[in-house]
C-alpha atoms as a PDB file:
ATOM      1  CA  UNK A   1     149.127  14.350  91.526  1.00  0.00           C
ATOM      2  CA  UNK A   2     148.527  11.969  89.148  1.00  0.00           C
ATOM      3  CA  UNK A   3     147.508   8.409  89.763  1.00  0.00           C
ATOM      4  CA  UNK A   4     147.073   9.314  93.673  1.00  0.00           C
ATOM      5  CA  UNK A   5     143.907   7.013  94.884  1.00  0.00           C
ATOM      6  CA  UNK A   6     141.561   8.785  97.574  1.00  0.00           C
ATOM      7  CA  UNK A   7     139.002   6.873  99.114  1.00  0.00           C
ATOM      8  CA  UNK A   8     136.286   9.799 101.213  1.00  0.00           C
ATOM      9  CA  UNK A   9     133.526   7.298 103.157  1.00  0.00           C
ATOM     10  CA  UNK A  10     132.341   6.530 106.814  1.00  0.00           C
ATOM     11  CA  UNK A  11     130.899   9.970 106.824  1.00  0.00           C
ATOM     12  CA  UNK A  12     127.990  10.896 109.785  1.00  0.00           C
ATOM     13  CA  UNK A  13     124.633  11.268 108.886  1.00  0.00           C
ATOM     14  CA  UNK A  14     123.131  14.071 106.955  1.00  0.00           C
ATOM     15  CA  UNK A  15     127.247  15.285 107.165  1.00  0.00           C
ATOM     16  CA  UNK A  16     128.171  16.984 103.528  1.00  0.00           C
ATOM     17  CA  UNK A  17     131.936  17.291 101.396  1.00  0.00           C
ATOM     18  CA  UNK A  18     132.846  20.272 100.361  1.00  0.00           C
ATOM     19  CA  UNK A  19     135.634  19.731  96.951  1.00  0.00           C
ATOM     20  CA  UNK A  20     137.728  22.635  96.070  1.00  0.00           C
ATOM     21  CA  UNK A  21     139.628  22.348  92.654  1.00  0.00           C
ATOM     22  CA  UNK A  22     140.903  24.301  89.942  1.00  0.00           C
ATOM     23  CA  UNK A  23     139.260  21.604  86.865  1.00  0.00           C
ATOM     24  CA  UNK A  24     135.955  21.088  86.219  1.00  0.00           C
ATOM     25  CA  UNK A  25     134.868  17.378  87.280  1.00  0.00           C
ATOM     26  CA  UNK A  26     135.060  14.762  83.989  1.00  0.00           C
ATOM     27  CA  UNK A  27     134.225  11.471  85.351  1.00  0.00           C
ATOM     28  CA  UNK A  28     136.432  10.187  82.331  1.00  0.00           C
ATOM     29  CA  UNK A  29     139.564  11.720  83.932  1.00  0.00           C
ATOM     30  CA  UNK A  30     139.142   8.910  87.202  1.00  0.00           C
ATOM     31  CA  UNK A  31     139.433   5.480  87.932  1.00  0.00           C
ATOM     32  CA  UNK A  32     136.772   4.007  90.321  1.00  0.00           C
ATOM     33  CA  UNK A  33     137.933   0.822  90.701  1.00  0.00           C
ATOM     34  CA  UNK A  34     140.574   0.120  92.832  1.00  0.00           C
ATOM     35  CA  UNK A  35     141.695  -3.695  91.325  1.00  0.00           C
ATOM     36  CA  UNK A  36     141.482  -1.273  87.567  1.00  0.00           C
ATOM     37  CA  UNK A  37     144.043   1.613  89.670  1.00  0.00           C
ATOM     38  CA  UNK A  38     146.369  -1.500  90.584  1.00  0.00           C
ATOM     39  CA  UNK A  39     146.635  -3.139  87.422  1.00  0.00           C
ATOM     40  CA  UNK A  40     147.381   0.264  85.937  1.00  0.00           C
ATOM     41  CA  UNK A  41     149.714   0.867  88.204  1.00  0.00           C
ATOM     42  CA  UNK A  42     151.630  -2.219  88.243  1.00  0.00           C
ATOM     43  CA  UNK A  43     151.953  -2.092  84.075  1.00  0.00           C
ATOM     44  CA  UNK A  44     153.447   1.665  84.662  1.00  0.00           C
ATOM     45  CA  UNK A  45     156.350   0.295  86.449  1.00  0.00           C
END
């Protein structure tokens, strides 16, 4: 859904993530800030 935040980390080592999705990655479509995702997120209410 849109404007869902998901945080991956505290992986083991040498351990790997394996993304499934139906769109093509475009770094332009994400956030990666997480004060940015608030503020935008407060002004949508």
């Amino acid at each position: 859904p849109a404007m869902m935040w998901r945080s991956i980390d505290n992986f083991s080592t040498n351990s790997v993530v394996f993304v499934l999705s139906s769109e093509l990655y475009d770094p332009t479509d994400y956030i990666e800030d997480f004060n940015e995702y608030k503020a935008l997120l407060s002004n949508n209410d």
